[in-house]
Protein backbone atom coordinates (compact mmCIF):
# COMPACT_ATOMS: atom_id res chain seq x y z
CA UNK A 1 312.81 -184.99 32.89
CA UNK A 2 313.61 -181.77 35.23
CA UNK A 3 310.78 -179.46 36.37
CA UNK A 4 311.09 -176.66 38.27
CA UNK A 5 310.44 -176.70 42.17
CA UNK A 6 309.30 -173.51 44.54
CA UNK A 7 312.05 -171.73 45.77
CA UNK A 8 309.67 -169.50 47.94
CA UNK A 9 307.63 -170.53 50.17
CA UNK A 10 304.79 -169.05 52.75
CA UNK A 11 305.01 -166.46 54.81
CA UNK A 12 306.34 -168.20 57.86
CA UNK A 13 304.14 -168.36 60.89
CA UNK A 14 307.51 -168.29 63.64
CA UNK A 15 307.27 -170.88 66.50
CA UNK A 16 309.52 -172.61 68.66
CA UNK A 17 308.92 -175.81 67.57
CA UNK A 18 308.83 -178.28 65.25
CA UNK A 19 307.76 -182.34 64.40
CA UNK A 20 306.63 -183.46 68.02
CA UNK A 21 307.52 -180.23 69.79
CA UNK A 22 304.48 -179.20 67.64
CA UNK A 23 301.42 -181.33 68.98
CA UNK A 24 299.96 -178.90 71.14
CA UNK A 25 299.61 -176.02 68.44
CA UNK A 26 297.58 -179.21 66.32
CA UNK A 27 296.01 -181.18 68.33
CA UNK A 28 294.38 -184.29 66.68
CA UNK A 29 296.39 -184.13 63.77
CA UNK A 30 299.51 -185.22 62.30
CA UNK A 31 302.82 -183.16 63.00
CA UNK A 32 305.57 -186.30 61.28
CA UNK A 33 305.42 -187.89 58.31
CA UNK A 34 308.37 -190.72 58.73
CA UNK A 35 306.57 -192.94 56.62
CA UNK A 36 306.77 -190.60 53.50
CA UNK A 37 310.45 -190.75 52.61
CA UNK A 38 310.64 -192.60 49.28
CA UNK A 39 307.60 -191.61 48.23
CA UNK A 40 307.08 -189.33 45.37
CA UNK A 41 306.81 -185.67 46.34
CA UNK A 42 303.95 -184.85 44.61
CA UNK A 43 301.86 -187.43 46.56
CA UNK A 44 303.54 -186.53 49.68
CA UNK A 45 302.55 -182.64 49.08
CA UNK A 46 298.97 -184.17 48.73
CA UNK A 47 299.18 -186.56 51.71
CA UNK A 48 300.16 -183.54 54.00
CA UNK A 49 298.25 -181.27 53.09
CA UNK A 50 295.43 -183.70 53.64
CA UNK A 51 296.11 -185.27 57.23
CA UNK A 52 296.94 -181.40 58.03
CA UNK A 53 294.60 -178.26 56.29
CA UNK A 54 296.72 -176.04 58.51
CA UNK A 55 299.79 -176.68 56.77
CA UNK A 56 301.37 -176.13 53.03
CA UNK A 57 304.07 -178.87 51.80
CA UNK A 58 306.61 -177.58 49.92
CA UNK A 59 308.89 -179.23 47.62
CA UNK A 60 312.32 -178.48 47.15
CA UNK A 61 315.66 -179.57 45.17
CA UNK A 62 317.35 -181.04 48.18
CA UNK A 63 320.84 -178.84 46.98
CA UNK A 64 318.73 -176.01 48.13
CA UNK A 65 320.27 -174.39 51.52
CA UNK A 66 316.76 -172.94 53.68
CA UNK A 67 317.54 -170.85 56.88
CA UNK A 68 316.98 -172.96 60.33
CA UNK A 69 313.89 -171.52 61.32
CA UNK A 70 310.79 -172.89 62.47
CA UNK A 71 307.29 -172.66 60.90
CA UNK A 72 304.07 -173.66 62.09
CA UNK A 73 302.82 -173.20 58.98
CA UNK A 74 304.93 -175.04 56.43
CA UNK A 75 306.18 -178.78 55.77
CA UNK A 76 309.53 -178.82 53.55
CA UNK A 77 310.10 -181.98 51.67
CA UNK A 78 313.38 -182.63 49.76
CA UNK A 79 313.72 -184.66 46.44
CA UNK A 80 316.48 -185.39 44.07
CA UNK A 81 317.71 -181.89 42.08
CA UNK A 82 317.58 -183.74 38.71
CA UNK A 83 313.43 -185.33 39.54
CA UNK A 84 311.85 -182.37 41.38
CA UNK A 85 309.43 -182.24 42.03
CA UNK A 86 308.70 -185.63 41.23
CA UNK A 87 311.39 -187.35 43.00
CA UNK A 88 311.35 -188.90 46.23
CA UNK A 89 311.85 -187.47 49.31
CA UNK A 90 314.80 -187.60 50.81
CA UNK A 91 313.82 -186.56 54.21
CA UNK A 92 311.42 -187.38 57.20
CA UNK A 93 308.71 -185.10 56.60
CA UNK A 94 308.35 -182.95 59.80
CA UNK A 95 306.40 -179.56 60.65
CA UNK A 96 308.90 -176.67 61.47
């Protein structure tokens, strides 16, 4: 079954960091997310967005190109183009 997936995302809060890099703009919470890949990205959206309030997961078709740059503000999670945004992720979970 294919479902659509954001294309947009938040308004990007710029920094010069991202996954570890990160820590000191969070401190006490989770920044990486390595244990996520394979799971569904629905749940992973959830599980973010829980160890983190300060962040938004978003889910995208993993053909989809997104510009290099980092946010403090945003988690991206890939998942198969034909299961999104159901799928699972393809990547290691990381804020940037």
């Amino acid at each position: 079954m294919k479902n659509s997936c954001p294309i947009l995302g938040p308004q990007c809060d710029h920094c010069d960091c991202a996954g570890r890099a990160c820590q000191s703009h969070f401190p006490g919470m989770k920044v990486e997310w390595p244990e996520l890949k394979g799971v569904g990205g629905i749940e992973a959206k959830k599980r973010i967005e829980s160890d983190n309030p300060h962040v938004t997961a978003f889910i995208y078709p993993q053909d989809v190109y997104l510009p290099a740059i980092n946010c403090c503000n945003r988690v991206v999670l890939y998942v198969p183009s034909d299961d999104c945004p159901n799928g699972p992720v393809t990547n290691s979970p990381i804020i940037g």
